[in-house]
Protein backbone atom coordinates (compact mmCIF):
# COMPACT_ATOMS: atom_id res chain seq x y z
CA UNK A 1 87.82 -27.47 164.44
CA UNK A 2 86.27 -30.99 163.54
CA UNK A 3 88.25 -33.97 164.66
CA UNK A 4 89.30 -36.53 161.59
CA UNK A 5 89.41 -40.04 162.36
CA UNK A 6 91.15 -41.84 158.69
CA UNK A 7 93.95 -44.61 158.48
CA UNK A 8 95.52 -45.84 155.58
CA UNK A 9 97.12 -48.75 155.27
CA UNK A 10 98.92 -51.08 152.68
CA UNK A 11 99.52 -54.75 153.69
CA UNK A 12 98.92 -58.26 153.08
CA UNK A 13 95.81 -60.09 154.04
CA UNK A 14 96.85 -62.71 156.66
CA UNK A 15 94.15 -64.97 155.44
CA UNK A 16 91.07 -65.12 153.10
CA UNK A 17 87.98 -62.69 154.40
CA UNK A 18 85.52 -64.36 155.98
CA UNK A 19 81.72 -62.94 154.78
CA UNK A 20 78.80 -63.27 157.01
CA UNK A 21 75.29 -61.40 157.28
CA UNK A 22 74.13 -59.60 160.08
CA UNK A 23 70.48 -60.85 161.31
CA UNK A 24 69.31 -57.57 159.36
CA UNK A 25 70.81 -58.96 156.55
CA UNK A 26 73.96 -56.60 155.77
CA UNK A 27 76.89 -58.32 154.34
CA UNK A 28 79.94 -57.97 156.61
CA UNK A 29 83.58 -59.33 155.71
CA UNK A 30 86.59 -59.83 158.09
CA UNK A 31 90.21 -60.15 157.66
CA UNK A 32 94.07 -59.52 159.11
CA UNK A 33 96.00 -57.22 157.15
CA UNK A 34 99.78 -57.48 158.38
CA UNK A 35 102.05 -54.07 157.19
CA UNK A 36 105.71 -54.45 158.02
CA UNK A 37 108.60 -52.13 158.60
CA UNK A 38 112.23 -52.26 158.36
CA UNK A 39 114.76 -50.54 160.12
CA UNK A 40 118.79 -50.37 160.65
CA UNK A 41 119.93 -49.41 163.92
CA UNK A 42 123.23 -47.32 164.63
CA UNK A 43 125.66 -51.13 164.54
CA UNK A 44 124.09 -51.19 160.55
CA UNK A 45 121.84 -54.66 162.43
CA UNK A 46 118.79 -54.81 160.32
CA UNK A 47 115.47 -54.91 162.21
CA UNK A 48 111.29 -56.12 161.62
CA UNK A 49 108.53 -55.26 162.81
CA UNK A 50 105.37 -56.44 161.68
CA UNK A 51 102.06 -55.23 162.95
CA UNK A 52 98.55 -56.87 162.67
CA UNK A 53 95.21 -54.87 161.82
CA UNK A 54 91.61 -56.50 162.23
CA UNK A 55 89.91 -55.00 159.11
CA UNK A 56 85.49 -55.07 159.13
CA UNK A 57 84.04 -53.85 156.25
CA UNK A 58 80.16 -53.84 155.35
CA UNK A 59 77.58 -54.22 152.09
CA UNK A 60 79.27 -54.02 148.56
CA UNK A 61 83.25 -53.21 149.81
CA UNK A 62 82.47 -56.47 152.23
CA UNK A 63 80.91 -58.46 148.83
CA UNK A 64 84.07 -57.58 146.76
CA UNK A 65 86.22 -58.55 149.67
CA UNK A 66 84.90 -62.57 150.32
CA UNK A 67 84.90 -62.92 146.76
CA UNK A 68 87.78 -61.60 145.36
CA UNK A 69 90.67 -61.01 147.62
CA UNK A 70 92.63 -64.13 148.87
CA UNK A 71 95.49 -64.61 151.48
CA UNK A 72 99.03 -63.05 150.72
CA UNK A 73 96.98 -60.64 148.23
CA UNK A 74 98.80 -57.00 148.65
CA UNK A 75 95.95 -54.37 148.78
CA UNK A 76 94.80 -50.57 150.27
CA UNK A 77 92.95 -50.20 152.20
CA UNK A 78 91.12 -46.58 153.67
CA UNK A 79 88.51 -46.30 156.60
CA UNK A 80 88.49 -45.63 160.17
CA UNK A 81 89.58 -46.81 163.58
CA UNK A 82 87.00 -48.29 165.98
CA UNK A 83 87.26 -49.90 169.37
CA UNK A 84 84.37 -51.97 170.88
CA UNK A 85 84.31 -53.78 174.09
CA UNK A 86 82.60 -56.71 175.26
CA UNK A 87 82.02 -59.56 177.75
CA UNK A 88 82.92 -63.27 177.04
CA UNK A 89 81.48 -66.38 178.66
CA UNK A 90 84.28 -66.23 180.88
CA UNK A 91 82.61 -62.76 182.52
CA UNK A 92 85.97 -61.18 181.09
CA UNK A 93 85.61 -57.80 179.52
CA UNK A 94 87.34 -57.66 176.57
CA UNK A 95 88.57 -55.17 173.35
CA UNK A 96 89.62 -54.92 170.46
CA UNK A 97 90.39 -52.62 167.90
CA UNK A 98 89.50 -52.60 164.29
CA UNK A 99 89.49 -50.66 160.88
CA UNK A 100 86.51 -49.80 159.29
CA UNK A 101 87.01 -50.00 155.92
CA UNK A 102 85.38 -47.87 153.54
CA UNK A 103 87.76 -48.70 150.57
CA UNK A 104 89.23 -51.55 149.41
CA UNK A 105 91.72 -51.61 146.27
CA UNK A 106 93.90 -54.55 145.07
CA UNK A 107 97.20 -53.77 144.23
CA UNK A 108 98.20 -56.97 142.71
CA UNK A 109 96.64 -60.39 141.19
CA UNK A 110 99.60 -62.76 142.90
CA UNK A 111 100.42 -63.48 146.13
């Protein structure tokens, strides 16, 4: 049996995606995307939860992305989940996790 690696998530971008190139020239775009949750526990107290998702995503999906989503903006988003590790100047070795996104769909105009 093949292994599936696929998240899905609906949030809200925590800020406006930054685009860059790569030196090959590929267009890359970053963001946050923050999806919350909401829970009562068993004395009726209401509980929140939010959780934070580093989103990459690369040529056209990363074009539409610096130029047309903003901060706030409620969107879907459907890719995979990649971790990377690397060294920083401070000979630390460090990771992080990210979604790579292979769609990217607005689900409103205002924030």
């Amino acid at each position: 049996m093949k292994s599936i690696n696929k998240i899905i998530l609906i949030g809200r971008l925590g800020a406006k995606p930054e685009g860059r190139y790569t030196p090959n020239g590929v267009s890359t775009a970053t963001f946050s995307l923050a999806t919350n949750e909401t829970w009562y526990d068993n004395e009726k107290n209401k509980h929140e939860h939010t959780e934070w998702h580093n989103v990459v995503c690369f040529h056209k999906n990363a074009d539409f992305a610096s130029q047309y989503l903003d901060k706030g903006q409620l969107i879907y988003v459907e890719g995979s989940i990649r971790s990377r590790v690397w060294t920083n100047t401070q000979k630390e070795q460090k990771k992080i996790v990210e979604v790579i996104a292979s769609q990217i769909t607005p689900l409103n105009n205002t924030n």
